[in-house]
PDB file of N, CA and C in Angstrom:
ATOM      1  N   UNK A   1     112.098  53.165 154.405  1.00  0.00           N
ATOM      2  CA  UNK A   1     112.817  54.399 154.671  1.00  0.00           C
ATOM      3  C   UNK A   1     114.026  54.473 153.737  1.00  0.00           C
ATOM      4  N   UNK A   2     114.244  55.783 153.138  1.00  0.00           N
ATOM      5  CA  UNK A   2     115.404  56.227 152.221  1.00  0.00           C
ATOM      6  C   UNK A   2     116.535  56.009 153.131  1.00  0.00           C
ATOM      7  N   UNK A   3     117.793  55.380 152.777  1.00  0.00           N
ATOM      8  CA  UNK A   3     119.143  55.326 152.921  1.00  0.00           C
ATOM      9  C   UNK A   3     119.532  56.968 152.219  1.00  0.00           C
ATOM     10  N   UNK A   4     120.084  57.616 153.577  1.00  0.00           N
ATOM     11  CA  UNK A   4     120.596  58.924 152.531  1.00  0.00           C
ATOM     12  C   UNK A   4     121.661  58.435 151.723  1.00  0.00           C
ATOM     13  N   UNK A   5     122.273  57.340 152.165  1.00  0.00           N
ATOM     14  CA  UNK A   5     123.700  56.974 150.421  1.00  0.00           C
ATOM     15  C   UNK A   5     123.319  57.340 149.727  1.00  0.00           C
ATOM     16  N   UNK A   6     122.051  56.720 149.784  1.00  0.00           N
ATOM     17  CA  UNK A   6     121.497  57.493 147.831  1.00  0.00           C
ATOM     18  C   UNK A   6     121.399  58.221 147.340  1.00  0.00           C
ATOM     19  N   UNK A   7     120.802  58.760 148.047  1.00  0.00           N
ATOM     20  CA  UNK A   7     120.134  60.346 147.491  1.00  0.00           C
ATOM     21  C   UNK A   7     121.691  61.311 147.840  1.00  0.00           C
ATOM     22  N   UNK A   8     122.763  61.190 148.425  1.00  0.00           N
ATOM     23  CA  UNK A   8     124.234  62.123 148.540  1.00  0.00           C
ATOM     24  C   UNK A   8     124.630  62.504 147.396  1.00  0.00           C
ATOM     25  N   UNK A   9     124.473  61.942 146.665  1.00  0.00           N
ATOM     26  CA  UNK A   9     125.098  62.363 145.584  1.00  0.00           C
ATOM     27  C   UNK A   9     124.564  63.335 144.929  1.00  0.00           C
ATOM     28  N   UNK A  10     123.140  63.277 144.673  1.00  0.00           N
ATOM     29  CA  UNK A  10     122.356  64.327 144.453  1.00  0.00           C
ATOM     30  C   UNK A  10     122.041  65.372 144.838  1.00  0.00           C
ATOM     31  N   UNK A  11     122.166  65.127 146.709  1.00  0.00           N
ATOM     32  CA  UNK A  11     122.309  66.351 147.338  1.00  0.00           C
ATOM     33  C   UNK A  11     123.494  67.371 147.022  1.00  0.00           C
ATOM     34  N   UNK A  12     124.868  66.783 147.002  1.00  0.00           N
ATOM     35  CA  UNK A  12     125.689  67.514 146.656  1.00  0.00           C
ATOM     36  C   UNK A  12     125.860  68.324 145.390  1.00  0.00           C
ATOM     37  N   UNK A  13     125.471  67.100 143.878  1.00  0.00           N
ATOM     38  CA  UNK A  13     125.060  68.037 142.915  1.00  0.00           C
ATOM     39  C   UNK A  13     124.406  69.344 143.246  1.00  0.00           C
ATOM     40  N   UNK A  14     123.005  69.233 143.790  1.00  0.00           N
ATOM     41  CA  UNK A  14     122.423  70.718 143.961  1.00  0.00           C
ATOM     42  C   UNK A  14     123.278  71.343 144.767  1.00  0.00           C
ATOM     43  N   UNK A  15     123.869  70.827 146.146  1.00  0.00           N
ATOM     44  CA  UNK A  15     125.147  71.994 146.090  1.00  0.00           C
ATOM     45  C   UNK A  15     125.725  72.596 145.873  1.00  0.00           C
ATOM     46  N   UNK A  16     126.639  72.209 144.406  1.00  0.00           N
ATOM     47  CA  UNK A  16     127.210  72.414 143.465  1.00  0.00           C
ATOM     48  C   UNK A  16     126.763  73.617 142.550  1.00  0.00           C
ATOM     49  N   UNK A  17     125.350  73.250 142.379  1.00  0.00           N
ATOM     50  CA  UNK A  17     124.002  73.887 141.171  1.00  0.00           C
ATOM     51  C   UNK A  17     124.251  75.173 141.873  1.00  0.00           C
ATOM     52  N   UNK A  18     123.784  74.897 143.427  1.00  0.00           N
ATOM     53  CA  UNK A  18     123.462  76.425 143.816  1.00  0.00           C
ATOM     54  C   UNK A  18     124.860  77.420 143.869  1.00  0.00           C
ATOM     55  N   UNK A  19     125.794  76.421 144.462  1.00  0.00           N
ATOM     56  CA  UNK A  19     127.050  77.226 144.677  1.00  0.00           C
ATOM     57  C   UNK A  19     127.594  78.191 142.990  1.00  0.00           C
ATOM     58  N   UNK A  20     127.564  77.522 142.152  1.00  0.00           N
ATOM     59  CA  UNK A  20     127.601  78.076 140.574  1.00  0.00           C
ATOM     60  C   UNK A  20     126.611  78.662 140.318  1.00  0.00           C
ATOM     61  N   UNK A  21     125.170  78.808 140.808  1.00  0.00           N
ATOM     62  CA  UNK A  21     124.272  80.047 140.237  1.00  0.00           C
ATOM     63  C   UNK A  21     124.688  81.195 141.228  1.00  0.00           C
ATOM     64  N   UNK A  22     125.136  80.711 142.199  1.00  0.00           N
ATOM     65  CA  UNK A  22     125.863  82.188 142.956  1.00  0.00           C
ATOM     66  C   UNK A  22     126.766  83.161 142.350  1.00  0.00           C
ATOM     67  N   UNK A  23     127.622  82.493 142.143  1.00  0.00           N
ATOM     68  CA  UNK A  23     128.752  82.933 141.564  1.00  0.00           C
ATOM     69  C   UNK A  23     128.580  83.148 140.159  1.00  0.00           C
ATOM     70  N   UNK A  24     127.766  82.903 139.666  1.00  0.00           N
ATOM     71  CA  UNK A  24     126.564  83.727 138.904  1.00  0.00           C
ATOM     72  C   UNK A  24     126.123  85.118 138.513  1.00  0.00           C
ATOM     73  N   UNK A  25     125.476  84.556 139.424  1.00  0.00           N
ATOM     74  CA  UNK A  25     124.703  85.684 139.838  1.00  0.00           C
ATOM     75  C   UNK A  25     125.427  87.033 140.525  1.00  0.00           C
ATOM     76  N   UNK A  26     126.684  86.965 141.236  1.00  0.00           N
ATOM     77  CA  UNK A  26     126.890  87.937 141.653  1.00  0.00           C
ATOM     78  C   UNK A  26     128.085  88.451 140.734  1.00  0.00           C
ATOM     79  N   UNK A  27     128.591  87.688 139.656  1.00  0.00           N
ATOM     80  CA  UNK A  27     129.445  88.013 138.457  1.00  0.00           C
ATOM     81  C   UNK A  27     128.739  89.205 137.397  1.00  0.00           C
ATOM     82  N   UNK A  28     127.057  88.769 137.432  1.00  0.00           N
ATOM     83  CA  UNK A  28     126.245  89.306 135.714  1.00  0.00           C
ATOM     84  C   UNK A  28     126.174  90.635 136.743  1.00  0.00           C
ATOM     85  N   UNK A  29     126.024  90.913 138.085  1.00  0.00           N
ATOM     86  CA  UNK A  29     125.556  92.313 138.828  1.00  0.00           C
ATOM     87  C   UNK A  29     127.248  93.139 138.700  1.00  0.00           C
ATOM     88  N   UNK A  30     128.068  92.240 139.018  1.00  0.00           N
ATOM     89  CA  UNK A  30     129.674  92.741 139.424  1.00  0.00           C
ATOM     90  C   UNK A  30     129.456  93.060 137.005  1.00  0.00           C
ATOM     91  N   UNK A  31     129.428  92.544 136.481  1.00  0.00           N
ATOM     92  CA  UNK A  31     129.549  93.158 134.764  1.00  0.00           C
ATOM     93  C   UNK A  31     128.462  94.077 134.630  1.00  0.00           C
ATOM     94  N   UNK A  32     127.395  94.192 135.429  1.00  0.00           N
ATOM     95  CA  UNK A  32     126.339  95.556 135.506  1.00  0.00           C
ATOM     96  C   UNK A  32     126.838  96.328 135.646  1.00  0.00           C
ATOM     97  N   UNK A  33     127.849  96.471 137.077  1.00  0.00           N
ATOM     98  CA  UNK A  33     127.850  97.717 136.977  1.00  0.00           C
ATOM     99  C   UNK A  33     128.986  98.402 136.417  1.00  0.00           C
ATOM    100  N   UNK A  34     129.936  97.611 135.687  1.00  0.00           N
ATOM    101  CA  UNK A  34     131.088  97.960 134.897  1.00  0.00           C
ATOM    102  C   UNK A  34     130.702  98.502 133.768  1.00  0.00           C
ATOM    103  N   UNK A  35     129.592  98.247 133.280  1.00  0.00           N
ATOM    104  CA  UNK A  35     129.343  98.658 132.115  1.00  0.00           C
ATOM    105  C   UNK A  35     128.622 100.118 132.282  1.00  0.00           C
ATOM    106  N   UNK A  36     128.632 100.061 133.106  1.00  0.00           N
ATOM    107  CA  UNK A  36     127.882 101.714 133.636  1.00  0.00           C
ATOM    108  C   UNK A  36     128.463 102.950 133.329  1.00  0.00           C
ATOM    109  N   UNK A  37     127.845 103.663 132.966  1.00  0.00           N
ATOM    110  CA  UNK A  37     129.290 104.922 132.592  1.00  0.00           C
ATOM    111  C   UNK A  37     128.491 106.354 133.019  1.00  0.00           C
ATOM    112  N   UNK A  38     129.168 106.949 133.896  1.00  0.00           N
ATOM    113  CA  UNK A  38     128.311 107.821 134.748  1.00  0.00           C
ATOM    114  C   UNK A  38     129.247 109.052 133.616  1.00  0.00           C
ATOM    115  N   UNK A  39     128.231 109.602 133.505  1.00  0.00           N
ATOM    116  CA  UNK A  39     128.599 111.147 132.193  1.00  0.00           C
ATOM    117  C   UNK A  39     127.818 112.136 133.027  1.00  0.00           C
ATOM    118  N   UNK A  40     128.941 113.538 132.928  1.00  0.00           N
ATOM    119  CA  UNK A  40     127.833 114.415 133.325  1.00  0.00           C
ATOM    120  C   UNK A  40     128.304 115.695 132.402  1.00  0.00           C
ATOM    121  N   UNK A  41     127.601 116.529 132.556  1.00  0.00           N
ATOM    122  CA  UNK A  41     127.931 117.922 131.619  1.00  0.00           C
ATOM    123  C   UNK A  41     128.490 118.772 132.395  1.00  0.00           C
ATOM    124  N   UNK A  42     128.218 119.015 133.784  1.00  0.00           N
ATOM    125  CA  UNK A  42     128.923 119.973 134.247  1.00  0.00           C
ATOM    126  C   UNK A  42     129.819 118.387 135.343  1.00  0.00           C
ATOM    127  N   UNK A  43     130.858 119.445 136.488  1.00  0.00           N
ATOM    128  CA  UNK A  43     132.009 118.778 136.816  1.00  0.00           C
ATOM    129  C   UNK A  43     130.772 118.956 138.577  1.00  0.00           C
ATOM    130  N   UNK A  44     130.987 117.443 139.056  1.00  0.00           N
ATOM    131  CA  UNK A  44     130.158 116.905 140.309  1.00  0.00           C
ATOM    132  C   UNK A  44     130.847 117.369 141.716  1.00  0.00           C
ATOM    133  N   UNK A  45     130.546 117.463 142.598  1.00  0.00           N
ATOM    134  CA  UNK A  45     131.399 117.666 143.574  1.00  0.00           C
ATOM    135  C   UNK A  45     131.503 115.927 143.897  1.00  0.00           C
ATOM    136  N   UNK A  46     132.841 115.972 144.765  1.00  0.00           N
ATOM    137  CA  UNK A  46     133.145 114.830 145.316  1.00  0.00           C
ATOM    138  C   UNK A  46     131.750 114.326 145.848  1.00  0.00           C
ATOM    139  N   UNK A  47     130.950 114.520 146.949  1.00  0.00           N
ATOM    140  CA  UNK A  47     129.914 114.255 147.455  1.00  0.00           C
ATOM    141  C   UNK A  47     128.998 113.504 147.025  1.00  0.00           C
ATOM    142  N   UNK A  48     128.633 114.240 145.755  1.00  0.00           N
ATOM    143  CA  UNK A  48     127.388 114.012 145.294  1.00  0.00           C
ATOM    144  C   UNK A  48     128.017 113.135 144.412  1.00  0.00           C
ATOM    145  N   UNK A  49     128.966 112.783 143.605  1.00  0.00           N
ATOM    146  CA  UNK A  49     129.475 111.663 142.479  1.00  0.00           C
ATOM    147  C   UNK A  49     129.361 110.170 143.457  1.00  0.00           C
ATOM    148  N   UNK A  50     129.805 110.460 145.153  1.00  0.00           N
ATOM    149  CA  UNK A  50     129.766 109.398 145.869  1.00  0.00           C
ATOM    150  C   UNK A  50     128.276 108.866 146.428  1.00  0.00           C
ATOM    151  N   UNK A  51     127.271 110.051 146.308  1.00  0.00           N
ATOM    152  CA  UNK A  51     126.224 109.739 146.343  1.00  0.00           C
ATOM    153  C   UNK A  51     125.448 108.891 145.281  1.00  0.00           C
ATOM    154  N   UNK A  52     125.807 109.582 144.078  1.00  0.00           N
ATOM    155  CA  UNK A  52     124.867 108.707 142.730  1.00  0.00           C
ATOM    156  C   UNK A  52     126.218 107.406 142.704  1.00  0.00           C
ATOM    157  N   UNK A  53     127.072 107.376 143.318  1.00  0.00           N
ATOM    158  CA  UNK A  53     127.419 105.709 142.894  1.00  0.00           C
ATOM    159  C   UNK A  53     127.094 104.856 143.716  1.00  0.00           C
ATOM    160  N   UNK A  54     126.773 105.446 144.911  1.00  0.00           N
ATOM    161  CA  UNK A  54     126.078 104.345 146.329  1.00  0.00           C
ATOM    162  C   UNK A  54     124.505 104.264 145.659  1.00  0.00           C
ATOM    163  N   UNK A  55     124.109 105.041 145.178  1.00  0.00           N
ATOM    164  CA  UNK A  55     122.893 104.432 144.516  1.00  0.00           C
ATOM    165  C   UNK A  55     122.672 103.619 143.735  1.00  0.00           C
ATOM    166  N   UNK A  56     123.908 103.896 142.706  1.00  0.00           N
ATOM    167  CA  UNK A  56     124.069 102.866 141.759  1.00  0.00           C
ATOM    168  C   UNK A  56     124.616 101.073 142.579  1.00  0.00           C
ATOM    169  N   UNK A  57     125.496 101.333 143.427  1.00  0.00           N
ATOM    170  CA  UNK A  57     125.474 100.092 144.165  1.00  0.00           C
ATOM    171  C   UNK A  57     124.692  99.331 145.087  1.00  0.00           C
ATOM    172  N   UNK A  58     123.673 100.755 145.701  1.00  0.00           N
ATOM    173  CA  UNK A  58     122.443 100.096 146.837  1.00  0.00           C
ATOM    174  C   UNK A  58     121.627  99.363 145.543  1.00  0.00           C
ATOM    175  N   UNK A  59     121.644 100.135 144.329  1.00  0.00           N
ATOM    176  CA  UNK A  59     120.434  99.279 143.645  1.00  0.00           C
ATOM    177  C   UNK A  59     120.908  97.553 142.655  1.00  0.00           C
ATOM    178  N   UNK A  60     122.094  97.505 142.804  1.00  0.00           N
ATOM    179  CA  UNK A  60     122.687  96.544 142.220  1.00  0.00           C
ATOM    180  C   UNK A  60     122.699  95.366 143.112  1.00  0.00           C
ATOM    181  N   UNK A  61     122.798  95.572 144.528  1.00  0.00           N
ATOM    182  CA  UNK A  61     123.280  94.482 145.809  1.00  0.00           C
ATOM    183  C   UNK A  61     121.605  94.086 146.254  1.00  0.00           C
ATOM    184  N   UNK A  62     120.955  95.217 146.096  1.00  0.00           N
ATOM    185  CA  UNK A  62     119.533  94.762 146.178  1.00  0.00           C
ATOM    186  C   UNK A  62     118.914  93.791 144.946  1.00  0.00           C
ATOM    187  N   UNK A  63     118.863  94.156 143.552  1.00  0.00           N
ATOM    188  CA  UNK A  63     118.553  93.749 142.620  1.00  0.00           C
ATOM    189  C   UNK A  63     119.060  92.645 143.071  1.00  0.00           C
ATOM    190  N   UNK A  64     120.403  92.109 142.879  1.00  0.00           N
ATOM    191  CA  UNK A  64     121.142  90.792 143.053  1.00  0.00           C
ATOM    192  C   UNK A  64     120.559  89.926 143.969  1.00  0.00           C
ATOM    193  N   UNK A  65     120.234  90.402 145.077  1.00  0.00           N
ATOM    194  CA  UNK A  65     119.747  89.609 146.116  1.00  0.00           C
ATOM    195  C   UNK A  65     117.951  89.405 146.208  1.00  0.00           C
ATOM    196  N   UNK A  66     117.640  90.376 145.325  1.00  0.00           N
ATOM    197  CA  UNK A  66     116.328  89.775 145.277  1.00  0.00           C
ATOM    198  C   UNK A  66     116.361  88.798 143.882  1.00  0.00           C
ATOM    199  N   UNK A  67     117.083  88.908 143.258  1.00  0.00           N
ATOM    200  CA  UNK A  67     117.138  87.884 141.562  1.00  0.00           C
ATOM    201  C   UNK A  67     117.715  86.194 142.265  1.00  0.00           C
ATOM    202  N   UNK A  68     118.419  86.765 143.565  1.00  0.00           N
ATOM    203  CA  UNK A  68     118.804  85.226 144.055  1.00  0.00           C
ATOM    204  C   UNK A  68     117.728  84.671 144.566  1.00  0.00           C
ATOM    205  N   UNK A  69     117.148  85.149 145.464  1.00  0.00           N
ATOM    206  CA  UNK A  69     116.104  85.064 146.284  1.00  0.00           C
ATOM    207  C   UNK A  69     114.946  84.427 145.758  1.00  0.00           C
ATOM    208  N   UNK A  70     114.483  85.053 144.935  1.00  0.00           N
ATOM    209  CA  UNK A  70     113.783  84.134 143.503  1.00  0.00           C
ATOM    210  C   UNK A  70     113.931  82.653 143.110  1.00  0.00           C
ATOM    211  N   UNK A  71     115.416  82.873 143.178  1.00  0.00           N
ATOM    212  CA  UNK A  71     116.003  81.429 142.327  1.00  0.00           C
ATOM    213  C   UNK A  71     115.536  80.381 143.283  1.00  0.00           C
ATOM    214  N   UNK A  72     116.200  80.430 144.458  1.00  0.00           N
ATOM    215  CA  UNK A  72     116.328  80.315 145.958  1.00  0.00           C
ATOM    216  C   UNK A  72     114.424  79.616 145.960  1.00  0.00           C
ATOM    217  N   UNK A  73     113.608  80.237 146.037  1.00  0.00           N
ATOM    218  CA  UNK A  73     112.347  80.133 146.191  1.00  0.00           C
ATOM    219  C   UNK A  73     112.107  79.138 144.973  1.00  0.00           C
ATOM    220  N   UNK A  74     111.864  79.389 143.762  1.00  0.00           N
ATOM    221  CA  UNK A  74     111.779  78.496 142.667  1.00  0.00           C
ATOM    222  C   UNK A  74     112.488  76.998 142.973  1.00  0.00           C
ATOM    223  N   UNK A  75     113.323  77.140 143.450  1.00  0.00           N
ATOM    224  CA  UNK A  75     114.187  75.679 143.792  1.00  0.00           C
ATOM    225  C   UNK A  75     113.355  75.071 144.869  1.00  0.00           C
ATOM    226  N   UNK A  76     113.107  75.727 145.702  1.00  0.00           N
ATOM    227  CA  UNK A  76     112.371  75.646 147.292  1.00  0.00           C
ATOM    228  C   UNK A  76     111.033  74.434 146.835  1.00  0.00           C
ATOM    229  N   UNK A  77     110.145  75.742 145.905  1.00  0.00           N
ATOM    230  CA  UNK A  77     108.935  75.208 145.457  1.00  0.00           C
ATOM    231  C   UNK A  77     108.568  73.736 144.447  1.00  0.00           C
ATOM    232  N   UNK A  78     110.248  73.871 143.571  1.00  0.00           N
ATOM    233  CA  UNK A  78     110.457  72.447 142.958  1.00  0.00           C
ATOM    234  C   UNK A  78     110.569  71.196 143.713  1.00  0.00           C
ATOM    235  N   UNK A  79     111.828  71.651 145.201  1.00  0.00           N
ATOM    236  CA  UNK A  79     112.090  70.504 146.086  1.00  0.00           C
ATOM    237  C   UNK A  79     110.796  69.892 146.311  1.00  0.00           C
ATOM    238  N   UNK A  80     109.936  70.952 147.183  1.00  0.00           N
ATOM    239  CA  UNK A  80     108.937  70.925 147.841  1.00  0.00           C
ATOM    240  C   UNK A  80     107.911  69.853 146.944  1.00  0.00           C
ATOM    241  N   UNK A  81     107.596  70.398 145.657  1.00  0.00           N
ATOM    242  CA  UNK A  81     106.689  69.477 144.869  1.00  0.00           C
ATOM    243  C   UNK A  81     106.883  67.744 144.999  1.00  0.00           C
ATOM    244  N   UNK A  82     108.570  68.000 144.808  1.00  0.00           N
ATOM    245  CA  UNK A  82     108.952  66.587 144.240  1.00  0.00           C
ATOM    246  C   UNK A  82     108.678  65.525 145.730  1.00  0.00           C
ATOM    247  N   UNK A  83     108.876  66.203 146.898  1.00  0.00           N
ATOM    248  CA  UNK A  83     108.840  65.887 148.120  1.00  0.00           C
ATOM    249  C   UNK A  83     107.657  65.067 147.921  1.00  0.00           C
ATOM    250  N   UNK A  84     106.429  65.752 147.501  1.00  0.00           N
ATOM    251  CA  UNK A  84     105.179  65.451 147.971  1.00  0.00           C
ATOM    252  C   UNK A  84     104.757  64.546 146.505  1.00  0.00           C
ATOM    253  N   UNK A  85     105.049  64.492 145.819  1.00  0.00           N
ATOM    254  CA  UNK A  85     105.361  63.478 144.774  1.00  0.00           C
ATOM    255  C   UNK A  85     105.850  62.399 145.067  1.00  0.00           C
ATOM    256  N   UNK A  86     106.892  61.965 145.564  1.00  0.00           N
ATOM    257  CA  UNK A  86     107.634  60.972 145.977  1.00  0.00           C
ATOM    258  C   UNK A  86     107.569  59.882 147.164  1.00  0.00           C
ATOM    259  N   UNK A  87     106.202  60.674 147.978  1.00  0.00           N
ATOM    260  CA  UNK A  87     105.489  60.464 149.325  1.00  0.00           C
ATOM    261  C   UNK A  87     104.340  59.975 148.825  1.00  0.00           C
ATOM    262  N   UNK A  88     103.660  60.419 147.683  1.00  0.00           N
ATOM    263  CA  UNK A  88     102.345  60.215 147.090  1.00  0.00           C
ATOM    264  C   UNK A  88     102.364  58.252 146.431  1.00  0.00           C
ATOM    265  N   UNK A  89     103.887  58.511 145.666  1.00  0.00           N
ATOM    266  CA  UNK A  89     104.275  57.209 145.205  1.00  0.00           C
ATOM    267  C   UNK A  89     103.804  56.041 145.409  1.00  0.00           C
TER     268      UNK A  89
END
């Protein structure tokens, strides 16, 4: 049987891993949407300018969270392999 001593250190690295692809990840969505530049030809009513920017933000907080979610899973499926690798041993 594994002593977790060992393996702590490693656990925390990926801690670390994930905590910094977060902050990441929600930095490259937070510079998305700065770079955005809403132009129009005629002048918007209040309403509707607050409408197309909640769109622009429903689709940014979604995007983000499904691009994590991904990561999240990919990591999942790596643990998972190595698990059954390491059991196989």
């Amino acid at each position: 049987r594994t002593d977790i001593r060992v393996s702590i250190g490693a656990l925390f690295q990926l801690l670390s891993e994930l905590c910094q692809h977060s902050q990441t990840t929600i930095q490259n969505a937070i510079d998305e949407f700065l770079i955005k530049t809403f132009l129009s030809v005629e002048i918007v009513s209040e309403s509707q300018f607050l409408l197309q920017i909640n769109d622009i933000t429903g689709y940014l907080e979604s995007n983000t969270a499904r691009l994590f979610s991904h990561s999240l899973q990919l990591l999942r499926s790596f643990v998972h392999g190595n698990t059954y690798v390491s059991v196989m041993a």
